[in-house]
Protein backbone atom coordinates (compact mmCIF):
# COMPACT_ATOMS: atom_id res chain seq x y z
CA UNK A 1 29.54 15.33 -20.61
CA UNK A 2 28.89 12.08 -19.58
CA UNK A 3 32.33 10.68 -19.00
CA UNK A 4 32.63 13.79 -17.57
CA UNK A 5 29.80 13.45 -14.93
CA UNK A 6 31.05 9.91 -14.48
CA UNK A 7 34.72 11.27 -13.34
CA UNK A 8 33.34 13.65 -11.02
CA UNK A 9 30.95 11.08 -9.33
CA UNK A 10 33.81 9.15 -8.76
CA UNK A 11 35.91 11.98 -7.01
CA UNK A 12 32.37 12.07 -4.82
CA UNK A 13 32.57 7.80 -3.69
CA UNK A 14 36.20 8.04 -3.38
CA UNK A 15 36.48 10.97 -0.42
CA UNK A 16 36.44 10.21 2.87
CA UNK A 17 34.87 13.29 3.17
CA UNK A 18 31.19 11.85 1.71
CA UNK A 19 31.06 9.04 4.20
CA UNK A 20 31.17 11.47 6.70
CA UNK A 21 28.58 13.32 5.77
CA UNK A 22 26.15 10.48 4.87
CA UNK A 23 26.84 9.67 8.39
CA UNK A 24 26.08 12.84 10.26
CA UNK A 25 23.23 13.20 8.30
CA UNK A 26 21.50 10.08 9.06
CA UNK A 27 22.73 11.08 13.03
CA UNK A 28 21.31 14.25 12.51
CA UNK A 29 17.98 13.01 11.08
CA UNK A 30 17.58 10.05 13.42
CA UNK A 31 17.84 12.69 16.46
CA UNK A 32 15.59 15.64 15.11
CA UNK A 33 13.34 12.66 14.50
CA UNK A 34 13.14 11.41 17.66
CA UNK A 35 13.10 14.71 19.29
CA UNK A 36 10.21 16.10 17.23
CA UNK A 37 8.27 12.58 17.59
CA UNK A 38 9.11 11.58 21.21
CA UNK A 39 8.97 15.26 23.22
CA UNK A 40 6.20 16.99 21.13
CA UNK A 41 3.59 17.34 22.74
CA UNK A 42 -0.12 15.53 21.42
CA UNK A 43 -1.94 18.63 20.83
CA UNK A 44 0.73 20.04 19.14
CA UNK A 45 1.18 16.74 16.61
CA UNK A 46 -2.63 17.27 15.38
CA UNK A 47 -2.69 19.45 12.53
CA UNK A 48 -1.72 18.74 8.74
CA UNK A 49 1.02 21.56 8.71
CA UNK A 50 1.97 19.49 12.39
CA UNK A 51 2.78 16.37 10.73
CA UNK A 52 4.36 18.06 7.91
CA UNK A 53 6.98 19.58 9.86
CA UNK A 54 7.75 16.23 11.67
CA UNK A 55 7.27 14.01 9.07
CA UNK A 56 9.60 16.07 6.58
CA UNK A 57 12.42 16.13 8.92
CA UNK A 58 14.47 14.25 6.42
CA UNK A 59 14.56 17.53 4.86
CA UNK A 60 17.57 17.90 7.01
CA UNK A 61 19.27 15.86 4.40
CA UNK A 62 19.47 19.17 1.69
CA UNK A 63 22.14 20.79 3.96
CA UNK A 64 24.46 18.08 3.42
CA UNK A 65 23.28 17.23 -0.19
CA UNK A 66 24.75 21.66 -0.35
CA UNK A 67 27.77 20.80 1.24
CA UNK A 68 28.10 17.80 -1.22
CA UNK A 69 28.59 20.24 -3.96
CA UNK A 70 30.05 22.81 -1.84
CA UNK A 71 33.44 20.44 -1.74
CA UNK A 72 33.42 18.88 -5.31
CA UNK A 73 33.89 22.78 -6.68
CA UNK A 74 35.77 23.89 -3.72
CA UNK A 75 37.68 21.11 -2.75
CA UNK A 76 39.71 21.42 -6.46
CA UNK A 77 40.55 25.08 -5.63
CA UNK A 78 41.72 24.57 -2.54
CA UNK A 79 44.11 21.57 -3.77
CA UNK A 80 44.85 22.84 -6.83
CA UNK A 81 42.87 19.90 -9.02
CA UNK A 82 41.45 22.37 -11.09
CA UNK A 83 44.14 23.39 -12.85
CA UNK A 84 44.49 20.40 -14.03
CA UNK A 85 41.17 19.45 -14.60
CA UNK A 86 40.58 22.28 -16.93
CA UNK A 87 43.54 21.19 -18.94
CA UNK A 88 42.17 18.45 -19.43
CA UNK A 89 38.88 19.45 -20.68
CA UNK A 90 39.40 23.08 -21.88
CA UNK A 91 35.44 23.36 -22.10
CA UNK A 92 35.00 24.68 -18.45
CA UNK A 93 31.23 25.10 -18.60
CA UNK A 94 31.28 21.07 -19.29
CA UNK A 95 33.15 20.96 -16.10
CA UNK A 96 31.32 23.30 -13.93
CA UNK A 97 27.86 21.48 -16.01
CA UNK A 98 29.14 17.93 -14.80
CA UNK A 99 29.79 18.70 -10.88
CA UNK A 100 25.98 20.41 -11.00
CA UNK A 101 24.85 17.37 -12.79
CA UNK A 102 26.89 15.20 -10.34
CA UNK A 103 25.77 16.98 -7.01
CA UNK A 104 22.25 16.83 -8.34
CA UNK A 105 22.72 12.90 -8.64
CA UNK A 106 23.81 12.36 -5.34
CA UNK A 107 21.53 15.02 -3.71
CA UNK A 108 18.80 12.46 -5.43
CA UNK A 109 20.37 9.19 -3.39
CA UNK A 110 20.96 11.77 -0.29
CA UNK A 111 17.25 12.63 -0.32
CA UNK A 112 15.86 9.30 -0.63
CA UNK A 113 18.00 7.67 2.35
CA UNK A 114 17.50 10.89 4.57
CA UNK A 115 13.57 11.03 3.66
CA UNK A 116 13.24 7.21 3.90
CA UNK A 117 14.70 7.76 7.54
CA UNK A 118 13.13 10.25 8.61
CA UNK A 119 9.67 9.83 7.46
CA UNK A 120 9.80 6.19 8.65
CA UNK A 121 11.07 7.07 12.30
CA UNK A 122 8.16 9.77 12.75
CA UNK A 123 5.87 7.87 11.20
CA UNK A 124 6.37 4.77 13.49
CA UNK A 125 6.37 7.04 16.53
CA UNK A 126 3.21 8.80 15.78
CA UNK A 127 1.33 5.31 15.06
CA UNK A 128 2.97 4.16 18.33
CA UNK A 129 1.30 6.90 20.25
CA UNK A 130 -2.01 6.35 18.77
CA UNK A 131 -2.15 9.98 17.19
CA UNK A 132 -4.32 9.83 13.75
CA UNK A 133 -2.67 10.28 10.49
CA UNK A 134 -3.68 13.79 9.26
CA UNK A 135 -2.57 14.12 5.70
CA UNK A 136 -3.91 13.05 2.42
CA UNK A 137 -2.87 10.97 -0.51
CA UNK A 138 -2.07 13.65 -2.37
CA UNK A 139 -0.90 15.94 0.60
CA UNK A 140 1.76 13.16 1.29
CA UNK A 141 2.70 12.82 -1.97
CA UNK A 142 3.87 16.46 -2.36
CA UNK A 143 5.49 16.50 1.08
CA UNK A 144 7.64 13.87 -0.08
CA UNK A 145 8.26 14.95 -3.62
CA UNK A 146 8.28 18.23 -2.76
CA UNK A 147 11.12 17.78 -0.26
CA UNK A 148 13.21 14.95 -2.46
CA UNK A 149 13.18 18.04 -5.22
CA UNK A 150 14.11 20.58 -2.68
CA UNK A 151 17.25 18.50 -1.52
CA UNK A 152 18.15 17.88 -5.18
CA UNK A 153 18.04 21.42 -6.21
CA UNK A 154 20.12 22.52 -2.96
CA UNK A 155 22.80 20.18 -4.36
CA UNK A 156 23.22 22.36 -7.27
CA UNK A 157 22.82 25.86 -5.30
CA UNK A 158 25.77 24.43 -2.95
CA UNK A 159 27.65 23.70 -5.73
CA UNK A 160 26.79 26.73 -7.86
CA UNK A 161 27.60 29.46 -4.87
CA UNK A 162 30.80 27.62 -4.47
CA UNK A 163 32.12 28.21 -8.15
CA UNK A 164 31.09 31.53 -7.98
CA UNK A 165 33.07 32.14 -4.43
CA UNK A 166 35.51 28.99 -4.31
CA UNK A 167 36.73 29.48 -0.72
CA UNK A 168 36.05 26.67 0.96
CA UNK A 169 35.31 27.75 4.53
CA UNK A 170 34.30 30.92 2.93
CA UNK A 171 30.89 29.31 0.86
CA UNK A 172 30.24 26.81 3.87
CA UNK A 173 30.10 29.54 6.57
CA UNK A 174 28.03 32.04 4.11
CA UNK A 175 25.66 28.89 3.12
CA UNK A 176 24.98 28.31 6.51
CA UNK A 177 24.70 31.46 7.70
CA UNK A 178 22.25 32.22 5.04
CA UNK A 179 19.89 29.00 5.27
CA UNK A 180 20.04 29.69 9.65
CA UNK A 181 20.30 33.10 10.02
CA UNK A 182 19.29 35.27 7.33
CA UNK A 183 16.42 33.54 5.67
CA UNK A 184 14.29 33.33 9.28
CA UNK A 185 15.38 37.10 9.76
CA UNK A 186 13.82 38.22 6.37
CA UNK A 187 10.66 35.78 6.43
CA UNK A 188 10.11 37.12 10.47
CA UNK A 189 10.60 40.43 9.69
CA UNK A 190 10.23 41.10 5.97
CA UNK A 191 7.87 38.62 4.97
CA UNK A 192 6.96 39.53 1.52
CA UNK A 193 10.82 39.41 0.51
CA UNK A 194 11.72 36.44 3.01
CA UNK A 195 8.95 34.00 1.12
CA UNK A 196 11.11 34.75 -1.94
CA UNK A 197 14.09 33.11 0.07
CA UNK A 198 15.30 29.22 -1.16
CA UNK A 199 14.75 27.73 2.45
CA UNK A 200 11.24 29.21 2.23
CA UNK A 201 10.94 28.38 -1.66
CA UNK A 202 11.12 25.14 -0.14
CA UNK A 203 8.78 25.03 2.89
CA UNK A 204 6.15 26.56 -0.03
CA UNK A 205 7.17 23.00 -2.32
CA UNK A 206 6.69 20.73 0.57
CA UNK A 207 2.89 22.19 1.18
CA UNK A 208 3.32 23.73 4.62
CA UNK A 209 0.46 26.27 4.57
CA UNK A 210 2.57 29.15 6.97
CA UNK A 211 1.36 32.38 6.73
CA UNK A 212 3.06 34.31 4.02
CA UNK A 213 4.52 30.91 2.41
CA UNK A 214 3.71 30.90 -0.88
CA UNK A 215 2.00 27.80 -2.78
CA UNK A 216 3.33 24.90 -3.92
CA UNK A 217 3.81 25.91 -7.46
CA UNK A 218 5.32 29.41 -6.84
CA UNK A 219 7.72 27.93 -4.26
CA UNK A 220 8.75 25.14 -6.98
CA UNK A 221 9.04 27.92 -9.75
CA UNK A 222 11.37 30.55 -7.34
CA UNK A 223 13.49 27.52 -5.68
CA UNK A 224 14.15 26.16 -9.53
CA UNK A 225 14.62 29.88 -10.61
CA UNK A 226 17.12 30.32 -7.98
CA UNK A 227 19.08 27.42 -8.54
CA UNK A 228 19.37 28.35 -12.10
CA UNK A 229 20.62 31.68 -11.51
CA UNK A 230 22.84 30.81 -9.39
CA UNK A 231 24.37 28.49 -12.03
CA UNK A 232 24.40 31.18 -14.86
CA UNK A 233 26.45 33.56 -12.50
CA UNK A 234 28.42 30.43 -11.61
CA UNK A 235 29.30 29.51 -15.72
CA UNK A 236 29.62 33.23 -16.28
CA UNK A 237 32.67 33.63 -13.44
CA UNK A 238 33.85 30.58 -14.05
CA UNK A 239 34.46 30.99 -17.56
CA UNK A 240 36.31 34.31 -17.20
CA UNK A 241 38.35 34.32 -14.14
CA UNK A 242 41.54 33.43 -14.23
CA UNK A 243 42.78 30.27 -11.80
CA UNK A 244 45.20 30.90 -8.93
């Protein structure tokens, strides 16, 4: 499993593909961040669940940490890899096991440059304008582990979904549809089934106190119960289906 992991962390360094999205997402970040620290307006920078929305903009950095395990499953499909890569190791749920473990590793290093960005920008621009830190030790702390775990376990939902639908343009349109569209459509609408949602799972794990969220804990328990799901349903398929 190891060697295993190790293989499929290489196929992540050695792509193109990854250095592309390291470097929208630190484009991505640095703008939001600027945006949300430069044109906000004071009164509207004042409150804890204020700072926690522009402070955690390196929160960004779970879409591409997703996409990062969207294209280690997909990408083999859609070449053909994985034909040969279950040859090679016949054990397919030690494959599927190892790009989840792999994703996970890199969502990790993706959520600790993206939060180190983005929390440092803000931060510098709120001190600049003389508006008074509002959080907590302990507030801070679970914004910023809260949103490094959230990034980590998106890794492994991107990478999941995409074993279970392995189209490429397929899972990345349906992702982002979901995360943009459909999860702020159930939470605005449907509250009590939209909290329930990953992308609110993870507001919940970050401490943002929104009205329906739920707490901290809950959100931690649903996001981690989705992502495991996910990767059942993923091992299940996977394990089954024949490879075109």
């Amino acid at each position: 499993m190891i060697a295993q992991t190790k293989a499929e962390l290489l196929k992540i360094r050695s792509t193109r593909t990854t250095f592309g999205l390291v470097l929208g997402m630190i484009a991505l970040i640095l703008l939001f961040g600027l945006l949300a620290g430069l044109l906000t307006k004071t009164p509207n920078l004042l409150t804890k669940d204020d700072h926690r929305a522009v402070l955690g903009v390196g929160s960004i950095a779970g879409v591409f940490s997703a996409l990062v395990g969207v294209l280690l499953v997909t990408s083999e499909y859609r070449f053909g890899t994985i034909r040969p890569t279950f040859l090679f190791t016949p054990r397919r749920s030690r494959v599927i096991g190892a790009k989840l473990a792999a994703s996970m590793l890199v969502g990790v290093a993706f959520g600790i440059v993206g939060e180190g960005i983005g929390f440092g920008l803000v931060y510098l621009i709120l001190k600049g304008r003389g508006i008074p830190f509002a959080l907590t030790g302990g507030e801070l702390t679970l914004l910023l582990f809260g949103t490094l775990a959230g990034i980590v376990l998106w890794a492994a939902i991107g990478a999941g979904v995409a074993a279970i639908v392995r189209n490429q343009v397929g899972t990345i349109i349906g992702l982002l549809a979901w995360g943009f569209i459909v999860e702020n459509l159930l939470f605005a609408f449907v509250p009590s089934i939209g909290r329930l949602t990953p992308g609110e799972a993870q507001n919940a794990l970050t401490g943002l106190t929104t009205n329906h969220l739920l707490s901290p804990a809950a959100g931690g328990a649903t996001l981690i119960a989705w992502t495991a799901a996910l990767t059942l349903i993923a091992l299940a398929l996977t394990a089954r289906r024949d490879v075109n």
